[in-house]
C-alpha atoms as a PDB file:
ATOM      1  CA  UNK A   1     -14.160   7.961  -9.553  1.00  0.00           C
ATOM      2  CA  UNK A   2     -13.935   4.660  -8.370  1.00  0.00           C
ATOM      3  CA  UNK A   3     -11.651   2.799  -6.699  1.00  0.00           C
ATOM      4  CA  UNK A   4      -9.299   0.044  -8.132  1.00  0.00           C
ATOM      5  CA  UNK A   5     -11.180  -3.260  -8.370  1.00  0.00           C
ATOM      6  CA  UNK A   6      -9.681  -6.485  -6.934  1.00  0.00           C
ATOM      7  CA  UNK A   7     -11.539  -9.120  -9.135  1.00  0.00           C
ATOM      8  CA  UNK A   8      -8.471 -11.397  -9.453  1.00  0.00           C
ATOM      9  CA  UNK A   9      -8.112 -13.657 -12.183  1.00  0.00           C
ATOM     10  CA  UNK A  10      -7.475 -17.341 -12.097  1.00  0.00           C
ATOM     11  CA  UNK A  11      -3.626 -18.232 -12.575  1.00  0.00           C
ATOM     12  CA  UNK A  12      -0.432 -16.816 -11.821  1.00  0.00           C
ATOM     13  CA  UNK A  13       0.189 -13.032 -10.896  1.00  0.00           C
ATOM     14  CA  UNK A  14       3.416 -11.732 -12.152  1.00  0.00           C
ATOM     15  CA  UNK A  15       2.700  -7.712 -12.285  1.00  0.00           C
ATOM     16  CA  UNK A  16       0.259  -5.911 -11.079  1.00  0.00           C
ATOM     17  CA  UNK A  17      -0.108  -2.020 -13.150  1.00  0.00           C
ATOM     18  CA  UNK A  18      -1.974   0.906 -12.050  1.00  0.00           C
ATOM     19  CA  UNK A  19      -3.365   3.521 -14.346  1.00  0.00           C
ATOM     20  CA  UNK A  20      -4.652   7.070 -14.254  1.00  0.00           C
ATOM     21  CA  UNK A  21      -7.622   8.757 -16.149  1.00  0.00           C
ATOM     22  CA  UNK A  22      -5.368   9.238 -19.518  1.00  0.00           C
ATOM     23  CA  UNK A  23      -4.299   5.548 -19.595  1.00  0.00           C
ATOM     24  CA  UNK A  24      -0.857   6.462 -18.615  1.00  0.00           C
ATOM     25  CA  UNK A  25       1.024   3.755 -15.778  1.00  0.00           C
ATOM     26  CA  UNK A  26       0.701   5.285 -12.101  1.00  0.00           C
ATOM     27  CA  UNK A  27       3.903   4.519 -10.073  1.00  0.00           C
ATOM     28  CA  UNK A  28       2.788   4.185  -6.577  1.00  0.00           C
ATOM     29  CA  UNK A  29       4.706   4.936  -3.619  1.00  0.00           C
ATOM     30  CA  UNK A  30       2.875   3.072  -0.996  1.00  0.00           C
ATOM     31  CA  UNK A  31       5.633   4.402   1.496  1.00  0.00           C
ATOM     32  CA  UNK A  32       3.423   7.824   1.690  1.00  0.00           C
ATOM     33  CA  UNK A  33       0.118   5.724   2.237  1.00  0.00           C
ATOM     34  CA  UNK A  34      -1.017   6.393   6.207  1.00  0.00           C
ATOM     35  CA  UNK A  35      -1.447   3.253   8.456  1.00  0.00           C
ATOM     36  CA  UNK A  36      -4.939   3.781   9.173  1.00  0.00           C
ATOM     37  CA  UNK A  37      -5.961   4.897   5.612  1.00  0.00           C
ATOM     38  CA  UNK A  38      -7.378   2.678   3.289  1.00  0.00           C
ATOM     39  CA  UNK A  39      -5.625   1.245   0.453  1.00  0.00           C
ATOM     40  CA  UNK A  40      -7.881   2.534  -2.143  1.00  0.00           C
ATOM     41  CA  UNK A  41      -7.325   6.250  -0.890  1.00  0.00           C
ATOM     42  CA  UNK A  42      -3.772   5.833  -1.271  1.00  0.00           C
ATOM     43  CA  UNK A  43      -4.519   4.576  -5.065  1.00  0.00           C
ATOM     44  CA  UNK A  44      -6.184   7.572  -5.529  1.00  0.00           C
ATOM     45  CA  UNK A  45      -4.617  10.370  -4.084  1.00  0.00           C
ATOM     46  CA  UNK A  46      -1.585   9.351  -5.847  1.00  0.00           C
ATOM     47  CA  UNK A  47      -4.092   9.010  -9.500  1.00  0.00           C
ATOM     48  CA  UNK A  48      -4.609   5.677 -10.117  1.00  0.00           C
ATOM     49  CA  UNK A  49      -8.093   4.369 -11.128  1.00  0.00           C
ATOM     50  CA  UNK A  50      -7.665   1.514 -12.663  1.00  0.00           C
ATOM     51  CA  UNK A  51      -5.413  -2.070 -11.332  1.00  0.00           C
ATOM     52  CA  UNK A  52      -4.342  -4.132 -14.461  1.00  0.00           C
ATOM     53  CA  UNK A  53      -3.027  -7.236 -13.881  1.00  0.00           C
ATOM     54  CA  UNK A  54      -0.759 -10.015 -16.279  1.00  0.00           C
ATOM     55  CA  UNK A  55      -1.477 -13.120 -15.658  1.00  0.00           C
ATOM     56  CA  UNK A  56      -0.222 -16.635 -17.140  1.00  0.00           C
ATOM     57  CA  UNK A  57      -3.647 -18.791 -17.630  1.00  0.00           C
ATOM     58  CA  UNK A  58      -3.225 -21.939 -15.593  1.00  0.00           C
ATOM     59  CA  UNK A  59      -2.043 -24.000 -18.787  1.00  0.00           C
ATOM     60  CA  UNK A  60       1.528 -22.350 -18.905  1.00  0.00           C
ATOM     61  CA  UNK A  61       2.050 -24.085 -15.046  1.00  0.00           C
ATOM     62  CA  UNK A  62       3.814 -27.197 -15.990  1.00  0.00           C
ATOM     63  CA  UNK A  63       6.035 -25.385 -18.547  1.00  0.00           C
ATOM     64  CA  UNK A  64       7.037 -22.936 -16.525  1.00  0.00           C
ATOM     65  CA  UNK A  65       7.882 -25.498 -13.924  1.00  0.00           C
ATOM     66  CA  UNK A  66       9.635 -27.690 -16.143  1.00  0.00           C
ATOM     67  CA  UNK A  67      11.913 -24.993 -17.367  1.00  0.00           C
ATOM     68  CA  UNK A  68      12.567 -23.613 -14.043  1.00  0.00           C
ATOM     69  CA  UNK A  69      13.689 -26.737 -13.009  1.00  0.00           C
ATOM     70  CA  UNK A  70      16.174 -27.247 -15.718  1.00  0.00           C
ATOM     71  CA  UNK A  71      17.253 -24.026 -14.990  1.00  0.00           C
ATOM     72  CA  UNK A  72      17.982 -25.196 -11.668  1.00  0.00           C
ATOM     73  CA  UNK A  73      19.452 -28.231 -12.272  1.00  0.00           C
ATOM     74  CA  UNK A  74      21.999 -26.685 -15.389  1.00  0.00           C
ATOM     75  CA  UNK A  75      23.034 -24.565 -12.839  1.00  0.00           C
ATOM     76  CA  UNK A  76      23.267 -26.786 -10.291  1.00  0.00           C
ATOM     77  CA  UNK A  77      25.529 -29.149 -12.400  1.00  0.00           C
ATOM     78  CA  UNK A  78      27.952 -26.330 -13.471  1.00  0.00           C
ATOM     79  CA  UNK A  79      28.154 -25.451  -9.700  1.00  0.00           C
ATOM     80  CA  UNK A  80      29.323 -29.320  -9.305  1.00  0.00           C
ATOM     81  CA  UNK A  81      31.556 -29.813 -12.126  1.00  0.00           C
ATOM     82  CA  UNK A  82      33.156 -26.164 -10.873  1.00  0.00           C
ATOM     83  CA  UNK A  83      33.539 -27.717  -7.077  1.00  0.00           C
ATOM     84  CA  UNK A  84      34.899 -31.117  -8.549  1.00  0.00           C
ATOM     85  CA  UNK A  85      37.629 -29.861 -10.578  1.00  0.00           C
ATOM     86  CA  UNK A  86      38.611 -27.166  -7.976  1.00  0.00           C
ATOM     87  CA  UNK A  87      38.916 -30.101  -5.574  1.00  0.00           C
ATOM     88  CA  UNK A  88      41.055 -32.123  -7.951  1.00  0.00           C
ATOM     89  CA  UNK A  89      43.098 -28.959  -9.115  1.00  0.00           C
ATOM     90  CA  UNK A  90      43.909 -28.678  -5.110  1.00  0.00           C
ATOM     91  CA  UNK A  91      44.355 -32.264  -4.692  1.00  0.00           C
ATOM     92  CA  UNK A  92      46.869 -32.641  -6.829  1.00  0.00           C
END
């Protein structure tokens, strides 16, 4: 056995999974993992052998920017509107 590879691809990481020998997902507990041990001990010890990892290719950057930011700014707008008529409620 071998341990996990760390070739990562180019773009975004948003999960990284760990597998065993079967294919089935490993859930690590890296609290167990000893200071002075290697990283790829503690992968195997607790069974995983293979690192998957889901990536967005570097086309899906401005999209996901551009929808983050409306995101943002919707709910930065309700969190106005909400401030303004509380003001004006108390105002009154």
């Amino acid at each position: 056995m071998s341990p996990p590879r760390r070739n990562a691809p180019r773009g975004r990481l948003p999960a990284e999974d760990y597998y065993d020998v079967n294919g089935d997902q490993v859930m690590l507990n890296l609290a167990t993992c000893q200071d002075l041990q290697p990283i790829s001990a503690c992968y195997l010890e607790q069974g995983a052998i293979e690192e998957r990892m889901n990536v967005h290719p570097p086309s899906h950057f401005w999209p996901l920017q551009l929808l983050e930011t409306a995101l943002l700014a919707v709910l930065s707008a309700a969190g106005l509107i909400g401030s303004l008529l509380l003001l004006r409620r108390r105002a009154l």
